[in-house]
N, C-alpha and C. Protein backbone atom coordinates (compact mmCIF):
# COMPACT_ATOMS: atom_id res chain seq x y z
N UNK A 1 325.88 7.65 20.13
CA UNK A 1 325.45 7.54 21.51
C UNK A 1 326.65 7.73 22.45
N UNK A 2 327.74 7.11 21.60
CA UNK A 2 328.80 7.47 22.95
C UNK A 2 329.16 8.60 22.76
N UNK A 3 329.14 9.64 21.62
CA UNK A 3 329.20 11.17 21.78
C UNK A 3 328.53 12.19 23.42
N UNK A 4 327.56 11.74 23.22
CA UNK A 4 326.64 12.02 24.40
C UNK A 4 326.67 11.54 25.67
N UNK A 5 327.60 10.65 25.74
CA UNK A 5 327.96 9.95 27.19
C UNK A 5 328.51 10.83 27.85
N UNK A 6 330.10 10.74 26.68
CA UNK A 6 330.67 11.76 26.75
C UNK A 6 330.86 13.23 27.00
N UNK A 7 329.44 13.39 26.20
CA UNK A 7 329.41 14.82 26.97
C UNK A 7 328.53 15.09 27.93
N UNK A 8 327.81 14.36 28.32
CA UNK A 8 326.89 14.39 29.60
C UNK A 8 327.96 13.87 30.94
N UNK A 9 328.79 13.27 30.78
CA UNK A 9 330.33 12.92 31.27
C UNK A 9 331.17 14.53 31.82
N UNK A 10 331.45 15.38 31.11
CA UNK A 10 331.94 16.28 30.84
C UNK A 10 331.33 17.12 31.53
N UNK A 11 329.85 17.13 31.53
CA UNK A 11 329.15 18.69 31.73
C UNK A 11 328.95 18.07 33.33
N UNK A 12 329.21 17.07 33.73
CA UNK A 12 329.16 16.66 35.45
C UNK A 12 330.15 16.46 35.74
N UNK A 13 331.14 16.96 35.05
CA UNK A 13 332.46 17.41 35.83
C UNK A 13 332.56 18.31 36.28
N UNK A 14 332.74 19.44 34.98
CA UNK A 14 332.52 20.98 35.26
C UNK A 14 331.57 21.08 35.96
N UNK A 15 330.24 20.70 36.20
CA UNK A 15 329.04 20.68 37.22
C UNK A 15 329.68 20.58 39.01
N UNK A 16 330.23 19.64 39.02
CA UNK A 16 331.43 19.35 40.42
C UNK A 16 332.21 20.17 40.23
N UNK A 17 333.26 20.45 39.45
CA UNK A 17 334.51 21.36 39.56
C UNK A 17 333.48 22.91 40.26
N UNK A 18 332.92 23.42 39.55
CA UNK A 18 332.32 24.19 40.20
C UNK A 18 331.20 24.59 41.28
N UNK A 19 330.99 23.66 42.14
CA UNK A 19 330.02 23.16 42.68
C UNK A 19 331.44 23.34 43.93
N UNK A 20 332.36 22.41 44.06
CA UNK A 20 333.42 22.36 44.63
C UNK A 20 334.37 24.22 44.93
N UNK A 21 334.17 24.31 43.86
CA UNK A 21 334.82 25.86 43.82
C UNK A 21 333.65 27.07 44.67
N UNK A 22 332.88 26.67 44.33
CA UNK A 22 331.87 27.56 45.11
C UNK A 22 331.60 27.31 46.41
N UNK A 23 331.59 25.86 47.11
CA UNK A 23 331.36 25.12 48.36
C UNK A 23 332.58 25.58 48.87
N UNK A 24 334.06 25.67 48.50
CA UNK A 24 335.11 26.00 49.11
C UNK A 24 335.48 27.40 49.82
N UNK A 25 334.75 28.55 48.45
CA UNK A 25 334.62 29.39 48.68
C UNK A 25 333.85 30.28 49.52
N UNK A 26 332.81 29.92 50.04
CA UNK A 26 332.06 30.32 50.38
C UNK A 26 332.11 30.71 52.07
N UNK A 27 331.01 31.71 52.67
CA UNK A 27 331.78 32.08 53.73
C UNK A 27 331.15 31.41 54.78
N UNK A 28 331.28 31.38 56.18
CA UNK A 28 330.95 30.00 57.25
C UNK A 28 329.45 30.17 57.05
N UNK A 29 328.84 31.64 56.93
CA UNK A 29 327.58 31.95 57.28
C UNK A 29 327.00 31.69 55.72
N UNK A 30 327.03 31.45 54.62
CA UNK A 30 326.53 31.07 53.38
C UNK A 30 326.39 29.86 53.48
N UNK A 31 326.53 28.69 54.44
CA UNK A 31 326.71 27.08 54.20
C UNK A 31 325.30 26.92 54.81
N UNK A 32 324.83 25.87 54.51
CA UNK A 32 323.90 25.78 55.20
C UNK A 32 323.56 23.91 55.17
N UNK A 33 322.56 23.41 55.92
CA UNK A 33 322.35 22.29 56.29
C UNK A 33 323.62 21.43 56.61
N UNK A 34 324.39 21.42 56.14
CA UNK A 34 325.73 20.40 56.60
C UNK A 34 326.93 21.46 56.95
N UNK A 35 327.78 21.13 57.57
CA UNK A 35 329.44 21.64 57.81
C UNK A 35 329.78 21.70 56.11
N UNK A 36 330.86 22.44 55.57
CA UNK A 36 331.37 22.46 54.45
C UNK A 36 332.47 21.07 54.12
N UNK A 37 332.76 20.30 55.07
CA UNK A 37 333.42 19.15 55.31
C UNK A 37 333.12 18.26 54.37
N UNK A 38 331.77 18.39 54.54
CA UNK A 38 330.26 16.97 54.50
C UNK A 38 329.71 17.79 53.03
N UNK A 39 329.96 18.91 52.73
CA UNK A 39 329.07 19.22 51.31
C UNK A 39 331.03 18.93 50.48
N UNK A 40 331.47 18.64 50.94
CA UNK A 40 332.57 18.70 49.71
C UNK A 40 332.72 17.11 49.43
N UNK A 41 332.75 16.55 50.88
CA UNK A 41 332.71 14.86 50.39
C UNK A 41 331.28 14.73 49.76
N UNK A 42 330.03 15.11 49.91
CA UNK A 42 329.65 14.47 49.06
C UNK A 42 329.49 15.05 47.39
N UNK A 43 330.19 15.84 47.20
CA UNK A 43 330.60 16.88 45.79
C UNK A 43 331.22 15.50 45.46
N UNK A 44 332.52 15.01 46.12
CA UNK A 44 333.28 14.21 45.41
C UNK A 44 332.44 13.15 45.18
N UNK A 45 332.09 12.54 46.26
CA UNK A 45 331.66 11.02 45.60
C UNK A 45 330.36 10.87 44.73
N UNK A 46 329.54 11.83 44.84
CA UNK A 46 328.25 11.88 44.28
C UNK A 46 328.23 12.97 43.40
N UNK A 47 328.96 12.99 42.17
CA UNK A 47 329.31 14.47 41.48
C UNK A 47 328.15 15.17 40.99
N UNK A 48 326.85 14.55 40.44
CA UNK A 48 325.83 15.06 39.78
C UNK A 48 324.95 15.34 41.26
N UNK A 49 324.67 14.25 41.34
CA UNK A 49 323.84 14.74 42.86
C UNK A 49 324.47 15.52 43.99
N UNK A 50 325.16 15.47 44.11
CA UNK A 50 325.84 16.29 45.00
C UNK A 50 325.83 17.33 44.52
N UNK A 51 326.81 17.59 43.46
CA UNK A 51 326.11 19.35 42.84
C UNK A 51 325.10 19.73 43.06
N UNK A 52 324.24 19.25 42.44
CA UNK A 52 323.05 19.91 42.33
C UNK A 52 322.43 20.28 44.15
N UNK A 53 322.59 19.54 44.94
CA UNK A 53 322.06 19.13 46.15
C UNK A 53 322.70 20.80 46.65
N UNK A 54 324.03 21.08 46.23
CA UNK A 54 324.36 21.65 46.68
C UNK A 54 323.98 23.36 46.37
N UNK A 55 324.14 23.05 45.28
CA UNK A 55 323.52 24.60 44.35
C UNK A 55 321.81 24.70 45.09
N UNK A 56 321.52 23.96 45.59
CA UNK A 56 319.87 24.22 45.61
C UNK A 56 319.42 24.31 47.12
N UNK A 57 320.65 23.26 47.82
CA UNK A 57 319.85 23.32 49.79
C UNK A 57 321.38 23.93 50.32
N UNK A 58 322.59 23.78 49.69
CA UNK A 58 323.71 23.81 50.68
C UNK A 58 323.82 24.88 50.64
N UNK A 59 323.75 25.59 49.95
CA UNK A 59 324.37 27.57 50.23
C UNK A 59 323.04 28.60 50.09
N UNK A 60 323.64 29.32 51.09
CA UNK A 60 322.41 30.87 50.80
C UNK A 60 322.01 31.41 49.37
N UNK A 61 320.89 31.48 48.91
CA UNK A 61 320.89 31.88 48.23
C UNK A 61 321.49 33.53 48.14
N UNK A 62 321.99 34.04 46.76
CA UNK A 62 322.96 35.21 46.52
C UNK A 62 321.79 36.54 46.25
N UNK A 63 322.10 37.59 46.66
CA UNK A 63 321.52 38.60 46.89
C UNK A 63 320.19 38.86 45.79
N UNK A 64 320.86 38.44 44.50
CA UNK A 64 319.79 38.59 43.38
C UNK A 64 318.41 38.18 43.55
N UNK A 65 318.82 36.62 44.44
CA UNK A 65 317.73 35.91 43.99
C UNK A 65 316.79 35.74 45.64
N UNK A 66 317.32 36.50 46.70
CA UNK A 66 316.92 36.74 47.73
C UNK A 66 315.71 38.20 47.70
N UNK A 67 315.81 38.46 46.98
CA UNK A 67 315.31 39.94 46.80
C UNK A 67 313.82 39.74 46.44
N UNK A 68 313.15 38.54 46.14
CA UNK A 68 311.68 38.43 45.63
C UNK A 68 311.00 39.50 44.89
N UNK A 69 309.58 39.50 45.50
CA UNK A 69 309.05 40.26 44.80
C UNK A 69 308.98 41.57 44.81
N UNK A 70 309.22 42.07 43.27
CA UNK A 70 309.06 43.77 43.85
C UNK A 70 308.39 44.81 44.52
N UNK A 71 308.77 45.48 45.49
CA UNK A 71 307.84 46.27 46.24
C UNK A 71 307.62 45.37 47.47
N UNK A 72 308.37 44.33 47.60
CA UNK A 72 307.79 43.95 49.17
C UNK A 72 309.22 43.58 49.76
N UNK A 73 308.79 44.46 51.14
CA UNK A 73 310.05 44.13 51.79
C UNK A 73 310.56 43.42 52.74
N UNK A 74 311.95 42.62 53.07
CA UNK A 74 312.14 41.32 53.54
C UNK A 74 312.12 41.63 54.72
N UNK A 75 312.04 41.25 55.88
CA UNK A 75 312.29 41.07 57.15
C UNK A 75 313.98 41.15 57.55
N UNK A 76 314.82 40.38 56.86
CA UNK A 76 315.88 40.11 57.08
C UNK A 76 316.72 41.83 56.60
N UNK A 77 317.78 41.98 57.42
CA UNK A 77 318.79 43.25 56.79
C UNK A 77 319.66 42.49 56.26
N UNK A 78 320.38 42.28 55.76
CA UNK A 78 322.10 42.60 54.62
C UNK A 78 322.59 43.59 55.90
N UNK A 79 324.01 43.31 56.25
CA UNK A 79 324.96 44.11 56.27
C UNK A 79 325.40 44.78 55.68
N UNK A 80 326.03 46.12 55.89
CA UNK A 80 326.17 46.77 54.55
C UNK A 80 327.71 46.29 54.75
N UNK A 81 327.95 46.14 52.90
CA UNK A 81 329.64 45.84 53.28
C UNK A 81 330.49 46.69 52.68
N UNK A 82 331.47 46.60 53.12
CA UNK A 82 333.00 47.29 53.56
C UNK A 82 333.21 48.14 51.68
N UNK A 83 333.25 49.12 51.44
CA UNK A 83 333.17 49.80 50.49
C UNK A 83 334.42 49.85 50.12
N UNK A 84 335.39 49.86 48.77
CA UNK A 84 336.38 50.19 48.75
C UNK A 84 337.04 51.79 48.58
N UNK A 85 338.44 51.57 48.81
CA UNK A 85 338.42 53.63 49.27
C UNK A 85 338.42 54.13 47.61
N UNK A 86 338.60 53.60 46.93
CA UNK A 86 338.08 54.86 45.69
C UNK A 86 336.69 54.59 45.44
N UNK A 87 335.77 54.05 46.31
CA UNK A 87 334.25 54.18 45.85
C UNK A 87 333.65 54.94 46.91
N UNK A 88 334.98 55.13 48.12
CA UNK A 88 334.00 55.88 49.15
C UNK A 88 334.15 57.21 49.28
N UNK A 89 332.69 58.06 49.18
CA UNK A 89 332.76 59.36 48.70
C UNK A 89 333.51 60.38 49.67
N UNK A 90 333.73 59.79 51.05
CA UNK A 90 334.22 60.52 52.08
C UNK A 90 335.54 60.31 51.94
N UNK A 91 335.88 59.58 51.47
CA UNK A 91 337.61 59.00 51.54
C UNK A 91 337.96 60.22 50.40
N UNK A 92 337.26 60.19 49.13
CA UNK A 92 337.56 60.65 47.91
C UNK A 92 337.67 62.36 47.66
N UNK A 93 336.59 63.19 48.85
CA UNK A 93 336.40 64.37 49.54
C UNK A 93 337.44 64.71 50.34
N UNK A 94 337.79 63.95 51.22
CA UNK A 94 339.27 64.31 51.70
C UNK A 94 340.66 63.94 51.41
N UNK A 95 340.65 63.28 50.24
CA UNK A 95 341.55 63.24 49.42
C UNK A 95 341.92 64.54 48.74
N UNK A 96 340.70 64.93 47.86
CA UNK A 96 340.55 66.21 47.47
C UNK A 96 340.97 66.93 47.85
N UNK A 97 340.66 67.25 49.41
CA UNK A 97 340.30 68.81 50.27
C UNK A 97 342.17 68.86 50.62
N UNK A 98 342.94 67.34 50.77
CA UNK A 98 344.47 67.06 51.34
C UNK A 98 344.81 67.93 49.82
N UNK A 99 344.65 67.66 48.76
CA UNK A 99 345.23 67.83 47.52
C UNK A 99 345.11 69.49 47.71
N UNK A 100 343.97 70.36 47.49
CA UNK A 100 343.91 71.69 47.58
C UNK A 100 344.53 72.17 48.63
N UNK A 101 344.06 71.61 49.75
CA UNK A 101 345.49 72.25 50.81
C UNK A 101 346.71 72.27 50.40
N UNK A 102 347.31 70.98 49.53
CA UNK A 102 348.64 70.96 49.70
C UNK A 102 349.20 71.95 48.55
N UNK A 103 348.10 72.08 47.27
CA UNK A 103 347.88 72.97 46.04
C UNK A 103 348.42 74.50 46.46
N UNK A 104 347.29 75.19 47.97
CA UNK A 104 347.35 76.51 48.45
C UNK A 104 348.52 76.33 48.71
N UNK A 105 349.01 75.47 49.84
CA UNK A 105 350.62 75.71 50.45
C UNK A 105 351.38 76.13 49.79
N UNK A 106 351.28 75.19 48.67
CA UNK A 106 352.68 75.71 47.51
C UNK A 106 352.71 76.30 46.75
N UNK A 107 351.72 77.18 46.83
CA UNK A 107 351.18 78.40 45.96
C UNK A 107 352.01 79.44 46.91
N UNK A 108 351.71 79.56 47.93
CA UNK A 108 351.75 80.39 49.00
C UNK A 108 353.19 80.67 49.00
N UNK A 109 354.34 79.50 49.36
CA UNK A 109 355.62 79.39 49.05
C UNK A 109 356.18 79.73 47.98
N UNK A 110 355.61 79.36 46.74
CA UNK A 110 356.01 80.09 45.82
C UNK A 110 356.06 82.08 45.24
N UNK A 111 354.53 82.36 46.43
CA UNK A 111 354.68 83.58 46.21
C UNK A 111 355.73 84.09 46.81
N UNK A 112 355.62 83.63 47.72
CA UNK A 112 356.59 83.99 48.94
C UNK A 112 358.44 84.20 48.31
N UNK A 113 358.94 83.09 48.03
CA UNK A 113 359.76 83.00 47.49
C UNK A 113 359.94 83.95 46.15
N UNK A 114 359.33 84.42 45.37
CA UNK A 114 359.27 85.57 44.61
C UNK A 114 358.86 86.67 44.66
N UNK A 115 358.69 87.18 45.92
CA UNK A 115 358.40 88.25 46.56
C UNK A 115 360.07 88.16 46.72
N UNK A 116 360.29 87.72 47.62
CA UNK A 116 361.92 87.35 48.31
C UNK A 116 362.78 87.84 47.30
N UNK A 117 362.60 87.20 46.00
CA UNK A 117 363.78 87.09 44.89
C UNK A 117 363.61 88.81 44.52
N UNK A 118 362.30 89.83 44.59
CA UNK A 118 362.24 90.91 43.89
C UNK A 118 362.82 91.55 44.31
N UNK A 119 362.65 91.30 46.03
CA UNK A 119 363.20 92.18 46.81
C UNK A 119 364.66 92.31 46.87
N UNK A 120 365.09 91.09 46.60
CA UNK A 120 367.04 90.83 46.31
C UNK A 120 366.62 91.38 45.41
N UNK A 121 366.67 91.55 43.78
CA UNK A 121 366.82 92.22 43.13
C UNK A 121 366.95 94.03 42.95
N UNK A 122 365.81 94.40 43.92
CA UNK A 122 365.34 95.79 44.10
C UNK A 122 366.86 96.34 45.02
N UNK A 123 366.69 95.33 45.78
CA UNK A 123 368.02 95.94 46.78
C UNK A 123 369.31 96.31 46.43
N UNK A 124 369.33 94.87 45.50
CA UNK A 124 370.89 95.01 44.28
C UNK A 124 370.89 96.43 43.35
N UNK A 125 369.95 95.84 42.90
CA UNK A 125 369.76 97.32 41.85
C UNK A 125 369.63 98.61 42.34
N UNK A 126 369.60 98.70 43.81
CA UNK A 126 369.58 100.04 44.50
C UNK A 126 368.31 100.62 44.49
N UNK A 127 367.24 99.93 44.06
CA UNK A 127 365.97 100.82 44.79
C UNK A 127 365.61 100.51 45.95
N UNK A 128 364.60 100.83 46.76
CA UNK A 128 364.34 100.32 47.78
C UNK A 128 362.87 99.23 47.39
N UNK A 129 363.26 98.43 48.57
CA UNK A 129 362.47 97.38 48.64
C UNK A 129 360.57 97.90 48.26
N UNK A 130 359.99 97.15 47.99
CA UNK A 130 358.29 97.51 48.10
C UNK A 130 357.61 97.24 49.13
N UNK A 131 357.55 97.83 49.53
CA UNK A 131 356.52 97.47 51.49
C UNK A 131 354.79 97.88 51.32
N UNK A 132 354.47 96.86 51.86
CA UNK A 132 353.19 97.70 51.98
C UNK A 132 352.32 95.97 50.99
N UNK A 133 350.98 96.61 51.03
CA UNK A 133 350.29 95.71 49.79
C UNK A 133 350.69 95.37 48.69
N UNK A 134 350.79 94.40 48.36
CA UNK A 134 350.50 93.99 46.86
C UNK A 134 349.49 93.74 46.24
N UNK A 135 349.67 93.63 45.05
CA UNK A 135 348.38 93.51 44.11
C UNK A 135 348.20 91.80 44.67
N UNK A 136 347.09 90.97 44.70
CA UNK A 136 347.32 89.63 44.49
C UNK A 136 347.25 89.48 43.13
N UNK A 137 347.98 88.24 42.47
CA UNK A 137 347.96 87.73 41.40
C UNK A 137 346.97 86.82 41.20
């Protein structure tokens, strides 16, 4: 029997420890019925009841479980939130489009620059330079 004290002891700790961790965390607009002040004192002094009190009236419920039934839709909007830049497809498109630009440039320079070098060569060697079109490569 005192095995079970013990661990019914235990599992209303971790029950508070996280009850506490989630009440702390949470954002001004997720709190609900009390200030977050008043849901943490009573986390401490009332660890089982208070948890629970808290998991069930003190915070918004989380998107999952806001969502009801399927096919019917809520009244309320969600904000849409802040996307990060490698998930956002516009960030990731002109990332791209910066990369191929900067790809052409130095393509371009490089032809350039070996056009340059043939032409020193042609000159050294005494032919005359090549004017006119080139083939592109």
């Amino acid at each position: 029997m005192a095995r079970l004290g013990v661990l019914l002891f235990l599992v209303q700790i971790v029950l508070a420890v996280c009850a506490l961790i989630s009440c702390l965390s949470a954002e001004e607009g997720q709190i609900r019925a009390l200030p977050r002040i008043a849901w943490v004192l009573i986390i401490l002094f009332f660890p089982l009841v208070g948890s629970i009190a808290w998991f069930i009236v003190g915070r918004e419920p989380s998107n999952g479980a806001r969502k009801g039934w399927p096919g019917v839709t809520g009244g309320e909007r969600q904000r849409p939130r802040p996307v990060a830049p490698d998930d956002d497809p516009e960030f990731l498109r002109s990332v791209e489009e910066r990369a191929q630009q900067q790809d052409q440039e130095l393509f371009q320079r490089w032809e350039e620059d070996l056009r340059r070098r043939e032409d020193d060569l042609r000159r050294r060697d005494g032919e005359p330079p090549r004017g006119g079109d080139r083939p592109e490569v």
